[in-house]
Protein backbone atom coordinates (compact mmCIF):
# COMPACT_ATOMS: atom_id res chain seq x y z
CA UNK A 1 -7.83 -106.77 107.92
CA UNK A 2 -7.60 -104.96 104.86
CA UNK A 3 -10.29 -107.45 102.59
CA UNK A 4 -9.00 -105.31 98.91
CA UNK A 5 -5.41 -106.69 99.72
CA UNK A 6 -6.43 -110.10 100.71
CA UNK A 7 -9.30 -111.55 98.27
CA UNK A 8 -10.16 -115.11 98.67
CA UNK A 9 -7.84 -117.14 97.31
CA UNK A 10 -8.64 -119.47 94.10
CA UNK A 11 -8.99 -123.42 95.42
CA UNK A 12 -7.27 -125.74 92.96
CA UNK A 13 -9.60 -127.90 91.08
CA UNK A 14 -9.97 -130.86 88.58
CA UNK A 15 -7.63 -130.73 85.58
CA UNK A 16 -9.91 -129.59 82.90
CA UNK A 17 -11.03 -126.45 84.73
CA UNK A 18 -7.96 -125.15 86.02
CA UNK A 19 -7.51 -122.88 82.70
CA UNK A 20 -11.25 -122.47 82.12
CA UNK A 21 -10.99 -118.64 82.53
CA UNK A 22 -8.70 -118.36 79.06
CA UNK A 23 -11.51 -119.90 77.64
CA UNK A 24 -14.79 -117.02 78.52
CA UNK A 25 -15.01 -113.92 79.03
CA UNK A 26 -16.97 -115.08 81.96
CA UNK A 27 -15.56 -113.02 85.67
CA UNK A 28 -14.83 -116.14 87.21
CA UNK A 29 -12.37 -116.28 90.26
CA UNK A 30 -12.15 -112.70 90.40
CA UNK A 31 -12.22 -112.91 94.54
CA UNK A 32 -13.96 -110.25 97.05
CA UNK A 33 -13.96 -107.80 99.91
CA UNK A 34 -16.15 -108.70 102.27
CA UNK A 35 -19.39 -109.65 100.20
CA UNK A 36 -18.77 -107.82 97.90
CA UNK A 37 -16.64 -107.37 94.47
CA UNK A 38 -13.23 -106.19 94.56
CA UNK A 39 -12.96 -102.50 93.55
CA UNK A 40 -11.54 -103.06 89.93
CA UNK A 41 -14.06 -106.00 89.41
CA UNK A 42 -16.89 -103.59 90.51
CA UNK A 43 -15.77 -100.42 87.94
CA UNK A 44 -15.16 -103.17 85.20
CA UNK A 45 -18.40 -103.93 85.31
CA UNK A 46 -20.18 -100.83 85.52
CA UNK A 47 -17.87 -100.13 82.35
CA UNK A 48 -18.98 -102.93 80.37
CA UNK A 49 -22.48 -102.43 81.34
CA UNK A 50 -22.50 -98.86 80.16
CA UNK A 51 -21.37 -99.67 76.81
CA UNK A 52 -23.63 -101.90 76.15
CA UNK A 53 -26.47 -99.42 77.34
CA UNK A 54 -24.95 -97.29 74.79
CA UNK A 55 -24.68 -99.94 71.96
CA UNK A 56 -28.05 -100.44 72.22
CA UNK A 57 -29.51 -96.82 72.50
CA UNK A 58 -26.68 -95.83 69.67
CA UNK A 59 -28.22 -94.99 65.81
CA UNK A 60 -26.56 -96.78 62.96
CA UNK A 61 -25.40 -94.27 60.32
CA UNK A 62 -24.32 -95.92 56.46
CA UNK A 63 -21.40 -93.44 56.41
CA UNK A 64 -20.14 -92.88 59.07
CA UNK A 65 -20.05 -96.29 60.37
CA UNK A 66 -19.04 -98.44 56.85
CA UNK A 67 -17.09 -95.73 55.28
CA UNK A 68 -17.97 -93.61 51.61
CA UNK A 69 -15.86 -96.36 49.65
CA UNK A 70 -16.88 -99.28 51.63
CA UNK A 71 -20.67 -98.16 50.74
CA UNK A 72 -19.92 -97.26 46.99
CA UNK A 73 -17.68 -100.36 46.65
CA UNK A 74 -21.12 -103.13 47.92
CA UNK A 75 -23.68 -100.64 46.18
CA UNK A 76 -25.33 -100.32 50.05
CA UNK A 77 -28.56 -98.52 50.42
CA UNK A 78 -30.35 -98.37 53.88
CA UNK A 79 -34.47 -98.92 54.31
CA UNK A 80 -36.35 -98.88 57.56
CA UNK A 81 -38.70 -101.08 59.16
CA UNK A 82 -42.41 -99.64 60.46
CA UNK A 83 -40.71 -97.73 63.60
CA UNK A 84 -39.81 -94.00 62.96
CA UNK A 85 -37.23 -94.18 65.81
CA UNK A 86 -34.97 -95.51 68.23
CA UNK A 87 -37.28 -95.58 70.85
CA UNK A 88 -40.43 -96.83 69.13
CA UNK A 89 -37.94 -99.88 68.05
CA UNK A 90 -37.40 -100.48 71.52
CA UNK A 91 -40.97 -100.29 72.94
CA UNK A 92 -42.55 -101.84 69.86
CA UNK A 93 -40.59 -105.21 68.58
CA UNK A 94 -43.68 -105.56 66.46
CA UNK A 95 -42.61 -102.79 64.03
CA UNK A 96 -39.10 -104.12 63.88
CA UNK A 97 -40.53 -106.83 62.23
CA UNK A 98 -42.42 -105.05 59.27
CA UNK A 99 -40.35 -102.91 56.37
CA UNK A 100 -42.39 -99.72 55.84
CA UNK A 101 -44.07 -99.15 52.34
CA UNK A 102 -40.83 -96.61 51.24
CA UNK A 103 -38.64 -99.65 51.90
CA UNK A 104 -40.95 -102.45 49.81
CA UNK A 105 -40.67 -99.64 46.68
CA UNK A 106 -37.29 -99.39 46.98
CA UNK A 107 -36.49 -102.78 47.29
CA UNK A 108 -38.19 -103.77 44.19
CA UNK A 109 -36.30 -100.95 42.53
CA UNK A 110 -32.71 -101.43 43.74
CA UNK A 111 -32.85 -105.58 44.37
CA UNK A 112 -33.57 -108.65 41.28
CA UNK A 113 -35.86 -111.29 42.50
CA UNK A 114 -34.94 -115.03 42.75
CA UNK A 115 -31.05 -114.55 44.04
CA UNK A 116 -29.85 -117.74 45.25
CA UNK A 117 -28.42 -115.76 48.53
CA UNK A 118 -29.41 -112.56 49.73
CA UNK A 119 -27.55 -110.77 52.49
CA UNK A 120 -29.16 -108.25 54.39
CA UNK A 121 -27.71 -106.14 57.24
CA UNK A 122 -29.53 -104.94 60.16
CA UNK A 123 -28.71 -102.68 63.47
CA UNK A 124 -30.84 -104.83 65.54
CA UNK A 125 -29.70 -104.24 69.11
CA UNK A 126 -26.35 -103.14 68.62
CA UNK A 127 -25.02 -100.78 65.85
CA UNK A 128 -21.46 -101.06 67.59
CA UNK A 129 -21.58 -104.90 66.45
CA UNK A 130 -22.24 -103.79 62.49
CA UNK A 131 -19.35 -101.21 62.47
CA UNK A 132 -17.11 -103.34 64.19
CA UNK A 133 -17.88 -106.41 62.25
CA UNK A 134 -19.39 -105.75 58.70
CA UNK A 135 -16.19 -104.15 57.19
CA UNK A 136 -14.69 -107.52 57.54
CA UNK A 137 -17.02 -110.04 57.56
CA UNK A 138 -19.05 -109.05 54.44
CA UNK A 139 -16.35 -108.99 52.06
CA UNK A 140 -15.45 -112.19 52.88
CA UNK A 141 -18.89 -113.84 52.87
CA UNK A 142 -19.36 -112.55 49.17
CA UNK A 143 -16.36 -113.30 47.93
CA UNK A 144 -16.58 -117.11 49.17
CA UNK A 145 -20.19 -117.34 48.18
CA UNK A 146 -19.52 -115.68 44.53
CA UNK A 147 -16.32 -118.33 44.32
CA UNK A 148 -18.72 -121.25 45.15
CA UNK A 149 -21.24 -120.51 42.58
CA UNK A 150 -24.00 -118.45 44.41
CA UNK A 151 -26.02 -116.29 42.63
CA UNK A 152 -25.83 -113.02 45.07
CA UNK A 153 -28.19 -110.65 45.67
CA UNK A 154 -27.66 -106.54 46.03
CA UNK A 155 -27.17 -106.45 49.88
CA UNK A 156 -28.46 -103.67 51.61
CA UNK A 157 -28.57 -101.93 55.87
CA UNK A 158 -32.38 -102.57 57.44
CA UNK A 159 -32.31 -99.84 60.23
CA UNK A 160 -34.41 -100.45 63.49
CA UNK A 161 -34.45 -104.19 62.03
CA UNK A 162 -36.17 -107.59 64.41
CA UNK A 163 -34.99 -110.56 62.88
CA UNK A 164 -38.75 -111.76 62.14
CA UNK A 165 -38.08 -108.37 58.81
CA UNK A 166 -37.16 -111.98 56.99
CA UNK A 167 -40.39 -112.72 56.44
CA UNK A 168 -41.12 -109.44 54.42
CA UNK A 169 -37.54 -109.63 52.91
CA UNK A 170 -38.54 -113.02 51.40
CA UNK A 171 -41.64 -111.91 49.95
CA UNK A 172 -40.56 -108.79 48.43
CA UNK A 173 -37.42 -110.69 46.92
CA UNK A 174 -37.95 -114.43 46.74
CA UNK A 175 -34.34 -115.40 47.20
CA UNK A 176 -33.63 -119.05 47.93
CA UNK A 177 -31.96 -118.28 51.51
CA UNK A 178 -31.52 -115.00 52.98
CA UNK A 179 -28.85 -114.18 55.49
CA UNK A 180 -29.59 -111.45 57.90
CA UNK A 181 -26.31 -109.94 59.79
CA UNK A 182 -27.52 -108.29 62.83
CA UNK A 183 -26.48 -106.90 65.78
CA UNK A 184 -27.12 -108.79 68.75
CA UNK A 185 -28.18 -107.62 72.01
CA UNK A 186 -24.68 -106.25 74.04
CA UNK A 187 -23.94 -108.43 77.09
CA UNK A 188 -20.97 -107.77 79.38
CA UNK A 189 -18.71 -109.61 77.72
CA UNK A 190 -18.71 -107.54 74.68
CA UNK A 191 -21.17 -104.62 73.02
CA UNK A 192 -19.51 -106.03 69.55
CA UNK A 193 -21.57 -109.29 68.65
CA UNK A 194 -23.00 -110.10 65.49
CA UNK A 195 -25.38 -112.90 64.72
CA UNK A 196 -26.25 -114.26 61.24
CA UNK A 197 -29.76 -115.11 60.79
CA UNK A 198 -30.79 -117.62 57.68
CA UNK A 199 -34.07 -118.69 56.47
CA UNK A 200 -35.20 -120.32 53.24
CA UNK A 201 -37.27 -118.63 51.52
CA UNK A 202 -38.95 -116.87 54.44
CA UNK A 203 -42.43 -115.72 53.93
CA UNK A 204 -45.31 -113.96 56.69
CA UNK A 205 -45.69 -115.98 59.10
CA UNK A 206 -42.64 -117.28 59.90
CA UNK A 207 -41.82 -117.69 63.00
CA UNK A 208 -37.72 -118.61 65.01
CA UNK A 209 -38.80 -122.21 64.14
CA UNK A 210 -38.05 -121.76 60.71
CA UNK A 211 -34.65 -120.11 61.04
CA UNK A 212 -30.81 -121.46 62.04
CA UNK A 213 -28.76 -119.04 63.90
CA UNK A 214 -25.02 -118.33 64.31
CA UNK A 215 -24.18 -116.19 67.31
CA UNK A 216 -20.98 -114.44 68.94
CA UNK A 217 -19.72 -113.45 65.84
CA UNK A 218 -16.48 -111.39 67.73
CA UNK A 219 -13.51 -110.70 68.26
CA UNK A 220 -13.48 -113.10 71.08
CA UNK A 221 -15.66 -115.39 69.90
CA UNK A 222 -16.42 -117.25 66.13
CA UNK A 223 -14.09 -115.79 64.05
CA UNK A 224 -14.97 -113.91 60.63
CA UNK A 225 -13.27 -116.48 58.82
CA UNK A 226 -15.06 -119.20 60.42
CA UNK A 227 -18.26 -117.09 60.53
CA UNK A 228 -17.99 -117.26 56.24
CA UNK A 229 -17.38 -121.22 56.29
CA UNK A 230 -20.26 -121.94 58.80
CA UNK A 231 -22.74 -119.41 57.49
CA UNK A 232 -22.03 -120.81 53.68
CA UNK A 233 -22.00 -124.69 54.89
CA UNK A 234 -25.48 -123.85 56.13
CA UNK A 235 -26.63 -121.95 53.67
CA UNK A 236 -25.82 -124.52 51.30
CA UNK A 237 -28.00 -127.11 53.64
CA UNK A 238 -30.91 -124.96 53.38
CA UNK A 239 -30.81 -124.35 49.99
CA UNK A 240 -30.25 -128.64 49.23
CA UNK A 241 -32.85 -129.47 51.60
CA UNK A 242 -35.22 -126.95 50.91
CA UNK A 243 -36.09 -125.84 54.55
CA UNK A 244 -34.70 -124.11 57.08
CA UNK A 245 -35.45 -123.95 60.88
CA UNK A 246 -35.57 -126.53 63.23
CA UNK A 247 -35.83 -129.31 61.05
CA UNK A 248 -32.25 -128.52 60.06
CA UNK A 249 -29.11 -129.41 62.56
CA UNK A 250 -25.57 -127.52 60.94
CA UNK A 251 -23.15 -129.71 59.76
CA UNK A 252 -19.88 -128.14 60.05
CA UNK A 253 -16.54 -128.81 61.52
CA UNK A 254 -13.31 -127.17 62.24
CA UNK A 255 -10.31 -127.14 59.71
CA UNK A 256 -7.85 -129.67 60.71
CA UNK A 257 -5.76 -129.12 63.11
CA UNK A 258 -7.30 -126.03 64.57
CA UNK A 259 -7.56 -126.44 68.05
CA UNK A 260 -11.69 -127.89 69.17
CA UNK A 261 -13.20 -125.29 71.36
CA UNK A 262 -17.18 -125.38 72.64
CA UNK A 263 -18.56 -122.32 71.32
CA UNK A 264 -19.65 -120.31 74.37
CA UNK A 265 -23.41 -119.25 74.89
CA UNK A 266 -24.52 -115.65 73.73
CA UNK A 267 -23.02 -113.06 75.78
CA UNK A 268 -25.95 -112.67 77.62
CA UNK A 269 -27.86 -115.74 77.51
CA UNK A 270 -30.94 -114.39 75.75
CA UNK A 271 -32.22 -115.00 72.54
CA UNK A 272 -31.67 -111.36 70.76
CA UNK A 273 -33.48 -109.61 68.14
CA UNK A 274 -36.17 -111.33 67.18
């Protein structure tokens, strides 16, 4: 019997999960041969798990990845955390977390102090997330947030950034709520995800517990436009209740008459950058 021709078929269930697979990116019901996957299941997946080896051992360059005008037009400069590469960033999470002394000068150089919202962008663990996402997504967000009032800080690119880089952020700057843009770590679903990071007034010390997340910012997952409502609604909390972290749940709902989808988990399950 020739298993590739005959996988097994799918078995009819329940109502609600008969169309689950337009709803993830999950392989579900893909079949076999044998015990094992089917041939085009097998080289989709070595595929998608070779680019996100290569999202994460990729370098983020300003330029080439945003674009001369799109960097001219936001004023973007790039500083660096404590590691001096790619692979000391990967080995060393601690130095992800620290800006280097050249970055701390040129912050208080290039950025005012006090901003009500500060947006930061970082590589983290995917640099194919920030070129495929930042174009988009930041004009939006500082549009919206200069149309509701904010008082914006420069933004500016962290390279070989952790998400705990908030705490220094926040006490070189002293902005109300910072929102870090980083690349999250690729999963098989996509090497394209972006998560925004917010803190209030993050100082040393800091640790998750004092930060609100919004993942799977993709193509196929939170939209940009709903990325800019959801990432502003919650700023907004932080910044009226004076605390960010776990002590704040997000308040936020859908436009009416959008359809109501469960945002799906990370693409991988694991907590990213941090």
């Amino acid at each position: 019997m020739n298993s590739e021709a005959s996988p097994n078929p799918v078995v009819p269930v329940s109502g609600e999960f008969l169309h689950s697979v337009e709803h993830t990116p999950a392989r579900l019901w893909v079949g076999r041969a044998g015990v094992s996957y089917r041939t085009g299941t097998a080289l989709e997946l070595r595929r998608d798990h070779a680019a996100a080896v290569d999202a994460v051992h990729a370098e983020f360059d300003l330029i080439r990845d945003l674009g001369t005008d799109f960097v001219r037009q936001f004023g973007l400069f790039e500083v660096s955390t404590a590691a001096t590469s790619k692979a000391e960033y990967l080995s060393r999470p601690d130095l992800g977390r620290r800006l280097n002394s050249e970055a701390k000068d040129l912050l208080w150089k290039c950025c005012p102090r006090g901003a009500g919202l500060q947006v930061v962008i970082g590589d983290g663990l995917s640099a194919t997330a920030v070129a495929a996402q930042i174009p988009t997504l930041l004009p939006a967000l500082l549009e919206t947030a200069a149309n509701r009032g904010w008082q914006i800080g420069q933004p500016f690119v962290v390279r070989h950034c952790r998400v705990g880089v908030l705490n220094d952020i926040g006490e070189q700057l002293n902005p109300q709520v910072v929102v870090l843009l980083i690349g999250e770590r690729p999963g098989l679903a996509t090497a394209e995800s972006l998560s925004a990071y917010l803190a209030y007034r993050p100082r040393p010390g800091d640790t998750d517990a004092q930060r609100n997340l919004i993942s799977n910012i993709h193509s196929a997952g939170v939209s940009h436009e709903e990325a800019v409502e959801r990432i502003l609604s919650l700023a907004a909390q932080l910044r009226d209740q004076q605390r960010s972290g776990v002590a704040v749940k997000e308040v936020w709902s859908r436009m009416i008459g959008e359809p109501t989808l469960t945002t799906l988990p990370a693409a991988d399950g694991i907590r990213r950058s941090s």
